[in-house]
Protein backbone atom coordinates (compact mmCIF):
# COMPACT_ATOMS: atom_id res chain seq x y z
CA UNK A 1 -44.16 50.88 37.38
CA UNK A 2 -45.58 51.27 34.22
CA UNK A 3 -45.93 49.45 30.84
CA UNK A 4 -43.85 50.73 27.84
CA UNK A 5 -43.74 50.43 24.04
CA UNK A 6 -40.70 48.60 22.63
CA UNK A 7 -39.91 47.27 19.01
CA UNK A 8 -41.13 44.02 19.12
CA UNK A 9 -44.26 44.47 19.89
CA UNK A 10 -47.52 43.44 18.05
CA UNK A 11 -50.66 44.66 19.50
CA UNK A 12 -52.16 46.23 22.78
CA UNK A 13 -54.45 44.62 24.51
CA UNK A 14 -57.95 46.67 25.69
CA UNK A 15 -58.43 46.95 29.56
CA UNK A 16 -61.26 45.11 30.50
CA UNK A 17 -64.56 47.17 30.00
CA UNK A 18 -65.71 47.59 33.63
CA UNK A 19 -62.35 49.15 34.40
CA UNK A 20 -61.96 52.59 34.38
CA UNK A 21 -58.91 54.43 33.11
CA UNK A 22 -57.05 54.85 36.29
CA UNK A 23 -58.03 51.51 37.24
CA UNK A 24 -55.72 49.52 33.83
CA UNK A 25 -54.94 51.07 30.78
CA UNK A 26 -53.97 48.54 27.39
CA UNK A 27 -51.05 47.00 27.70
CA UNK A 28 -48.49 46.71 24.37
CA UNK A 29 -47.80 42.92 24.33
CA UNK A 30 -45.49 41.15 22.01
CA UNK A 31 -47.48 37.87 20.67
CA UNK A 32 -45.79 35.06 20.49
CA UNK A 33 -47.04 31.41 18.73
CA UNK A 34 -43.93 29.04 18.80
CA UNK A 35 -44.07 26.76 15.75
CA UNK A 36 -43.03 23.93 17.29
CA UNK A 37 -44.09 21.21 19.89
CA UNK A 38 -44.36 21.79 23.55
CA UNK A 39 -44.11 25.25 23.30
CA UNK A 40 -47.66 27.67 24.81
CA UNK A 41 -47.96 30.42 23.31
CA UNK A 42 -46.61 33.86 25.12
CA UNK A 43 -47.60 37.49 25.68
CA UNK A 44 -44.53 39.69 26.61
CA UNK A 45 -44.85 42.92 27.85
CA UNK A 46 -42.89 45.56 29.20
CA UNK A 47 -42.03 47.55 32.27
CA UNK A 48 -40.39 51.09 33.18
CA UNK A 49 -40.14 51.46 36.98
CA UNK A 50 -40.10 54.79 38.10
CA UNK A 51 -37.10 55.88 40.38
CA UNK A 52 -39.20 54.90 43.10
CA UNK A 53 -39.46 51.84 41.69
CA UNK A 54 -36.30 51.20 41.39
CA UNK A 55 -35.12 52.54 45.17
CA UNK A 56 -37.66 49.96 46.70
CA UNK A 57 -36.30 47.04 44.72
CA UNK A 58 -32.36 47.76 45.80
CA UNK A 59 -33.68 48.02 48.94
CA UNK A 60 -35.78 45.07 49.36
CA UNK A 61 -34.63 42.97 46.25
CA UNK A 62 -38.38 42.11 45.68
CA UNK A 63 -40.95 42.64 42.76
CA UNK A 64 -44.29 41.86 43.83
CA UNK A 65 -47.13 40.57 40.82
CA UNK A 66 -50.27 40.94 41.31
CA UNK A 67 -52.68 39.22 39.48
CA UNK A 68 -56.24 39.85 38.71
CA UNK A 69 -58.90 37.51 39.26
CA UNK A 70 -59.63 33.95 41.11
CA UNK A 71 -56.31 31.89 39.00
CA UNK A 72 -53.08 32.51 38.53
CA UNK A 73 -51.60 32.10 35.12
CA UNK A 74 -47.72 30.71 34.55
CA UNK A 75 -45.75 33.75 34.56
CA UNK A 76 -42.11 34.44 34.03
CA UNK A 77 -40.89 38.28 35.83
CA UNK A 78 -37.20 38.80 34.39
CA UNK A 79 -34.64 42.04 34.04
CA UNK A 80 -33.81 40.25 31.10
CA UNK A 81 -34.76 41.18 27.10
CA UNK A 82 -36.39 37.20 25.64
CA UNK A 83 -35.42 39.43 22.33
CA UNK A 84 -31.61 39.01 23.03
């Protein structure tokens, strides 16, 4: 699985600078600041799985996210375009 350009996007984000290249590369993110109440702000990225990828998901019907570090953020894994 990989991260992907796609329209809306409107930055990359660096990978962290004791990573090496094969370790994270920058991600394209869509930035999102909701101007109303209630509402956190959002990065949105996006995936392409590889045909491999995609065999291990029909067979298992899991994704697995892994984050990095000692917290775990809110996150929201969908097959679904927020953009629609």
């Amino acid at each position: 699985m990989k991260p992907v350009e796609f329209p809306q996007q409107t930055v990359k984000l660096g990978k962290p600078q004791d990573m090496t290249d094969e370790q994270c590369s920058s991600l394209p993110v869509a930035q999102i600041h909701p101007n109303y109440d209630g509402q956190p702000p959002q990065q949105i990225s996006c995936w392409e799985l590889s045909p491999e990828d995609l065999a291990e998901v029909k067979r298992t019907g899991k994704v697995w996210l892994n984050v990095i570090g000692t917290t775990h953020p809110p996150v929201e894994i969908t097959a679904f375009s927020p953009f629609n």
